[in-house]
PDB file of N, CA and C in Angstrom:
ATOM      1  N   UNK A   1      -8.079 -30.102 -38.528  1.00  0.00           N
ATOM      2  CA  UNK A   1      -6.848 -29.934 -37.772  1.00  0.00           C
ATOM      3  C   UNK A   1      -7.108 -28.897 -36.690  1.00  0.00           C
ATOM      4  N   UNK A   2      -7.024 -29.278 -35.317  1.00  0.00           N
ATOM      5  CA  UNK A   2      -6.834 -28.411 -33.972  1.00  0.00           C
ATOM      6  C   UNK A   2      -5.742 -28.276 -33.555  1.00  0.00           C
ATOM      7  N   UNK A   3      -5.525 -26.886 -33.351  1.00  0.00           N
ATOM      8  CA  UNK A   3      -4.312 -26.292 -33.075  1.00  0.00           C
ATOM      9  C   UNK A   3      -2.849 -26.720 -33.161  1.00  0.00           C
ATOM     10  N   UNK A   4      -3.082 -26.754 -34.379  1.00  0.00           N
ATOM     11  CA  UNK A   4      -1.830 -27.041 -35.207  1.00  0.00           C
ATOM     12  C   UNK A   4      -0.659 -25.657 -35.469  1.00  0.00           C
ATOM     13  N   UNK A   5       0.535 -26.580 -35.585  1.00  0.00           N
ATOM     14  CA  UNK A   5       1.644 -24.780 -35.696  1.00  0.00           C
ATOM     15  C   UNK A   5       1.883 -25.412 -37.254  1.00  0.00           C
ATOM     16  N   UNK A   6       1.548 -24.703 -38.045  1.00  0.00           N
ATOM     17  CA  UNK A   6       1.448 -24.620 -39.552  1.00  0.00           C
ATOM     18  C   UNK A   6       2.380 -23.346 -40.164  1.00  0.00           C
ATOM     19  N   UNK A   7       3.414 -23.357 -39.000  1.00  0.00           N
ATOM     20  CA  UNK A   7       4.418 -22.081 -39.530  1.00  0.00           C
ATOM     21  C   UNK A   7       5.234 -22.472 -40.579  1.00  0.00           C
ATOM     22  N   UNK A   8       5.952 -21.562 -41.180  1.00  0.00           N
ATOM     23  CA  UNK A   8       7.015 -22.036 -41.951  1.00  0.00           C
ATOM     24  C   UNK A   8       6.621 -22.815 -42.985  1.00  0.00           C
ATOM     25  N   UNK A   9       5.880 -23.409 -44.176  1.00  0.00           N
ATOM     26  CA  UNK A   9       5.960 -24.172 -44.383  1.00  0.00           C
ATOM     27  C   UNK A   9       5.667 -23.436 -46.094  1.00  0.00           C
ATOM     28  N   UNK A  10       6.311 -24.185 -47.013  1.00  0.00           N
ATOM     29  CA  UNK A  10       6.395 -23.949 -48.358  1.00  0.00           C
ATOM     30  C   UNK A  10       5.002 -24.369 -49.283  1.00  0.00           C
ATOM     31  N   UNK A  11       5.252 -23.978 -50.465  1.00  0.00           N
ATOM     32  CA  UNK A  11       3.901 -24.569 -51.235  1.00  0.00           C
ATOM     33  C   UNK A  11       3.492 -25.754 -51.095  1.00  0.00           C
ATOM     34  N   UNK A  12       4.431 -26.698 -50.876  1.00  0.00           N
ATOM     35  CA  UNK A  12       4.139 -27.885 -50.799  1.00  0.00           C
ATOM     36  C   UNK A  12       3.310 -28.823 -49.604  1.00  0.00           C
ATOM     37  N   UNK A  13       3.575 -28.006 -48.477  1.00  0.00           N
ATOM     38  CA  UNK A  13       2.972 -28.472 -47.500  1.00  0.00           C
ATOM     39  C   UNK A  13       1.373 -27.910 -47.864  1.00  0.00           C
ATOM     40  N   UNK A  14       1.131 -26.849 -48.304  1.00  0.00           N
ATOM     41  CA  UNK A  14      -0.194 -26.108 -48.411  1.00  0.00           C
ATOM     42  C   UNK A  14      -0.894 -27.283 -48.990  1.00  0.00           C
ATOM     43  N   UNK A  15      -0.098 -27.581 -50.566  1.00  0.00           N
ATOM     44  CA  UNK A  15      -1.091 -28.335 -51.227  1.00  0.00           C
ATOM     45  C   UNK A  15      -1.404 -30.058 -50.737  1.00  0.00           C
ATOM     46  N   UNK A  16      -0.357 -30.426 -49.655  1.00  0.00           N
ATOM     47  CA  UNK A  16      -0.775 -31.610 -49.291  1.00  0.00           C
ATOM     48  C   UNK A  16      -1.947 -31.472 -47.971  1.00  0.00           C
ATOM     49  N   UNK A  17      -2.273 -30.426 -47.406  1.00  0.00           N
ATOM     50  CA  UNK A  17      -3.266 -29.778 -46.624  1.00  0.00           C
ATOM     51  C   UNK A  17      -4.486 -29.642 -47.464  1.00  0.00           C
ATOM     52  N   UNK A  18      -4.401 -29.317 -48.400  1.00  0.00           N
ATOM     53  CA  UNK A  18      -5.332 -29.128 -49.261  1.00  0.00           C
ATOM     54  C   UNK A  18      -6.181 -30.226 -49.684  1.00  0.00           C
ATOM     55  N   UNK A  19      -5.179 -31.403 -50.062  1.00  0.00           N
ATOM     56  CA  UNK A  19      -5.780 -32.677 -50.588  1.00  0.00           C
ATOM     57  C   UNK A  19      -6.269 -33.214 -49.134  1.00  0.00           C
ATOM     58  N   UNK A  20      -5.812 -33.259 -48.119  1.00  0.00           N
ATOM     59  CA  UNK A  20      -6.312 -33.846 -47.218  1.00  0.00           C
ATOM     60  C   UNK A  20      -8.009 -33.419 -47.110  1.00  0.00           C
ATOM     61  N   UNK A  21      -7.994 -32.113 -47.378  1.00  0.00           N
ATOM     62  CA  UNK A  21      -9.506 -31.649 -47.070  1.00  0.00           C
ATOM     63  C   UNK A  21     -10.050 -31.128 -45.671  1.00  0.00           C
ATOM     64  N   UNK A  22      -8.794 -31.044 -44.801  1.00  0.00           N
ATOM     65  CA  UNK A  22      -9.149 -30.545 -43.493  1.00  0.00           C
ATOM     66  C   UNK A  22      -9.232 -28.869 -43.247  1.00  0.00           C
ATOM     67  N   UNK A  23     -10.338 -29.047 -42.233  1.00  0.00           N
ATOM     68  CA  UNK A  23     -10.609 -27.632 -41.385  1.00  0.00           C
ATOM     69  C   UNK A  23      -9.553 -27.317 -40.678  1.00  0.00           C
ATOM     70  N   UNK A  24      -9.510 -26.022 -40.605  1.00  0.00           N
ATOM     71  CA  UNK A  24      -8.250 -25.461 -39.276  1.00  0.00           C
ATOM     72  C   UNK A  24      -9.458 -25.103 -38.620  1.00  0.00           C
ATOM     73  N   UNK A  25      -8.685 -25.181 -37.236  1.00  0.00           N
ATOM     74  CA  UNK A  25      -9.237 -24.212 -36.320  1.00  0.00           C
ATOM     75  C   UNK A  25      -8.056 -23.952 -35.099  1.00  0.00           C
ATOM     76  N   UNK A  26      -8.341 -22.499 -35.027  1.00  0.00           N
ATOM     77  CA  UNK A  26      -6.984 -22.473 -33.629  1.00  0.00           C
ATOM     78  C   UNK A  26      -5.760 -22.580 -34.143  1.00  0.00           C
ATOM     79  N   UNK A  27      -5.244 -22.623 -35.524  1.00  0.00           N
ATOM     80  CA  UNK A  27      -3.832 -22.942 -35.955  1.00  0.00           C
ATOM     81  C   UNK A  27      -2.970 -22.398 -36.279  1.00  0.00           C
ATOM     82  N   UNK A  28      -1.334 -21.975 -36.233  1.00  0.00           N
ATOM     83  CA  UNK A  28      -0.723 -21.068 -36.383  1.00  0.00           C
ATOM     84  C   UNK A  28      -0.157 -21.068 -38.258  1.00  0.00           C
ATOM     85  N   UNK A  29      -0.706 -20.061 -38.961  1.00  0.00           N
ATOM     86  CA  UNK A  29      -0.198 -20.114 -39.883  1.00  0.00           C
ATOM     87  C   UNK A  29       0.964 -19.102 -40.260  1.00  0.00           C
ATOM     88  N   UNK A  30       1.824 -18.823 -40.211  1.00  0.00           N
ATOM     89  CA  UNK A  30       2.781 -17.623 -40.258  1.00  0.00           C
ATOM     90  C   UNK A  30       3.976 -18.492 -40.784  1.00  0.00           C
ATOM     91  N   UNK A  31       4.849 -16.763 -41.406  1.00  0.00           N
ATOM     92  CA  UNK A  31       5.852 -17.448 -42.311  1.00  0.00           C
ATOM     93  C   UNK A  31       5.840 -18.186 -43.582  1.00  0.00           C
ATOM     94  N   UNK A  32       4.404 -18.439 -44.437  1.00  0.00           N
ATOM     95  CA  UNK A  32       4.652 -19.433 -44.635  1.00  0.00           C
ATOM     96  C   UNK A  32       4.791 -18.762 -46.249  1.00  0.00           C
ATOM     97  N   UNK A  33       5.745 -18.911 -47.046  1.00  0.00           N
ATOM     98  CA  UNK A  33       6.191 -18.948 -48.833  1.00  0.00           C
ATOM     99  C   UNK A  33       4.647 -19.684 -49.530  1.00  0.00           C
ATOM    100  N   UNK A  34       5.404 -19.179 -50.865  1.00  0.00           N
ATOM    101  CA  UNK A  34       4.330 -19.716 -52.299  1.00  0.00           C
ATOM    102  C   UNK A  34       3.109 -19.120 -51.806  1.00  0.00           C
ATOM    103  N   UNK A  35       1.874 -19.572 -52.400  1.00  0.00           N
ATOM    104  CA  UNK A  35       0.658 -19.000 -52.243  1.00  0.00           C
ATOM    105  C   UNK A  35       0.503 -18.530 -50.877  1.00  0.00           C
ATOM    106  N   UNK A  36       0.548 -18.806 -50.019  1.00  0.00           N
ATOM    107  CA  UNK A  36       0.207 -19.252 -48.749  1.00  0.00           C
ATOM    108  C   UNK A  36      -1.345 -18.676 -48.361  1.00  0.00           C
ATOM    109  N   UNK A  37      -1.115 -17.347 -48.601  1.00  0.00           N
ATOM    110  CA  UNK A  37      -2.074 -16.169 -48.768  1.00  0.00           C
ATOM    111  C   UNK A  37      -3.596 -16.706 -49.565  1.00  0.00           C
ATOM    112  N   UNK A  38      -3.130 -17.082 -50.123  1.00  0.00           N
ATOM    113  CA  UNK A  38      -4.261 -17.233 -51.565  1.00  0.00           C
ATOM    114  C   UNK A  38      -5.161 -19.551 -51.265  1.00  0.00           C
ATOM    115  N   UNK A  39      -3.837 -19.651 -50.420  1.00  0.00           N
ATOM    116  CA  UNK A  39      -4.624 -20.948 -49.925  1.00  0.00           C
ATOM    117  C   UNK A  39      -5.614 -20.517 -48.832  1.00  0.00           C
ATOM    118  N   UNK A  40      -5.500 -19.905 -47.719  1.00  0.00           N
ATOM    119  CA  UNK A  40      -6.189 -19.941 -47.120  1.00  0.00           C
ATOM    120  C   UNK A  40      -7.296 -19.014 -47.162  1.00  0.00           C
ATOM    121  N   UNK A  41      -7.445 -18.395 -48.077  1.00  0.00           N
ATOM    122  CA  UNK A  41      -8.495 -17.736 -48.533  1.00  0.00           C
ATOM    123  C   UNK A  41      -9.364 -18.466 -49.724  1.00  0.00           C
ATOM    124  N   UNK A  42      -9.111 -19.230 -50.619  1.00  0.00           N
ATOM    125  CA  UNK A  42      -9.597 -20.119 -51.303  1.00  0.00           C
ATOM    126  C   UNK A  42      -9.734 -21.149 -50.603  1.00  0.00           C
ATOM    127  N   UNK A  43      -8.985 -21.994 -50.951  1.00  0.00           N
ATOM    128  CA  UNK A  43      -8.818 -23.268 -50.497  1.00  0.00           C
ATOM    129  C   UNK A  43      -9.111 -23.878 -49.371  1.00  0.00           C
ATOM    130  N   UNK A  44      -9.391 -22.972 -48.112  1.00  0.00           N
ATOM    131  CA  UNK A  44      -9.759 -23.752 -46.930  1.00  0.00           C
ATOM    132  C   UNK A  44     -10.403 -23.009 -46.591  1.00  0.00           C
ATOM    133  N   UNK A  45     -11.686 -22.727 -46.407  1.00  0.00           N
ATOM    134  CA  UNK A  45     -13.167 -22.025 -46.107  1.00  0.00           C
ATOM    135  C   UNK A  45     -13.458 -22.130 -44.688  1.00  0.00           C
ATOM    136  N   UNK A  46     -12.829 -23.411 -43.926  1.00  0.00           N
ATOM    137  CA  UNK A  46     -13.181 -23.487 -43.069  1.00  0.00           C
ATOM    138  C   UNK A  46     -12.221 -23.831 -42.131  1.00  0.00           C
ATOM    139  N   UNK A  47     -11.940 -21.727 -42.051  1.00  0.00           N
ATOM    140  CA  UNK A  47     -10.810 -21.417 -41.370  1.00  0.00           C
ATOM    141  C   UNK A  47     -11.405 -20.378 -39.986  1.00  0.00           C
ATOM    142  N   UNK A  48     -10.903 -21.648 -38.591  1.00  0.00           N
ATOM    143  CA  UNK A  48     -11.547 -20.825 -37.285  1.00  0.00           C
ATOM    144  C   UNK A  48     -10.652 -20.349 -36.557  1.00  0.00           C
ATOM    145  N   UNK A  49     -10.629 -19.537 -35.942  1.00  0.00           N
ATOM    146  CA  UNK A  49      -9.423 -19.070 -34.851  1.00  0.00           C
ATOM    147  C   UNK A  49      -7.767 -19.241 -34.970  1.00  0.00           C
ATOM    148  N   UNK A  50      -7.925 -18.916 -36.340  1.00  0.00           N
ATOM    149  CA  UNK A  50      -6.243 -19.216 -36.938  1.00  0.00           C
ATOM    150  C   UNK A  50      -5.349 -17.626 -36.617  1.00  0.00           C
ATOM    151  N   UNK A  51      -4.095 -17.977 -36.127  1.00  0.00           N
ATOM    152  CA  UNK A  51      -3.072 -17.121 -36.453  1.00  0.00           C
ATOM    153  C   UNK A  51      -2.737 -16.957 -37.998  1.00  0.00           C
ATOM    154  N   UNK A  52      -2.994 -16.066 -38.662  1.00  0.00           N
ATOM    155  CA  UNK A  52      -2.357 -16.147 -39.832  1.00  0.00           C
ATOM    156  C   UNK A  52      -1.794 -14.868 -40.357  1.00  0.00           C
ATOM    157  N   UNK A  53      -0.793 -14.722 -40.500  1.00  0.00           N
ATOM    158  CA  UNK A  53       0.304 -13.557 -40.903  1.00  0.00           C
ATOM    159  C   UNK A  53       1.481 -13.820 -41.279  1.00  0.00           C
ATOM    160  N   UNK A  54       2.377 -12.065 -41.728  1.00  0.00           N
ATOM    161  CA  UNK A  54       3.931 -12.387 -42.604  1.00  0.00           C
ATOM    162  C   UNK A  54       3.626 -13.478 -43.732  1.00  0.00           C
ATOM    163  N   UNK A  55       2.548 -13.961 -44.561  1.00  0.00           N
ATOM    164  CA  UNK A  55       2.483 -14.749 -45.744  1.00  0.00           C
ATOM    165  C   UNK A  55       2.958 -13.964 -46.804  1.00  0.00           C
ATOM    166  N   UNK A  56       3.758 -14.868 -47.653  1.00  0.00           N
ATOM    167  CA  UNK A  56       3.864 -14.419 -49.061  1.00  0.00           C
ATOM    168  C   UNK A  56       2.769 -15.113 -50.068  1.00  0.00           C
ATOM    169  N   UNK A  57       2.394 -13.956 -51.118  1.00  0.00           N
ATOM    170  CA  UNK A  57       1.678 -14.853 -52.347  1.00  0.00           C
ATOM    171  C   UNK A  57       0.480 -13.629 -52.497  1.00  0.00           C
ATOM    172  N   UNK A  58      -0.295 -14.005 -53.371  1.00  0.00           N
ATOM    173  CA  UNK A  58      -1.567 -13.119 -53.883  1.00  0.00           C
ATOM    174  C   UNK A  58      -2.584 -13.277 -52.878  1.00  0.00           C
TER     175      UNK A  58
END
């Protein structure tokens, strides 16, 4: 995924991001509830030039 706005979005969107199996790069992640924090530090490794802040979660 290129420069995608990935704001706002609840656990649920994370984990259907997840199954997809896609890279960010360039993408806005902010705002976003549930893990949010803990996905993009696990779960997507191959994270480039992302906005990411204000997350809730571990």
């Amino acid at each position: 995924m290129v420069g995608c706005d990935l704001s706002g979005n609840g656990i649920d969107g994370f984990l259907s991001l997840d199954q997809g199996g896609a890279g960010l790069t360039d993408c806005i992640l902010e705002g976003n509830g549930g893990d949010g924090v803990a996905f993009v530090a696990a779960k997507a490794p191959f994270v480039k030039g992302c906005m990411i802040k204000d997350n809730r979660g571990a």
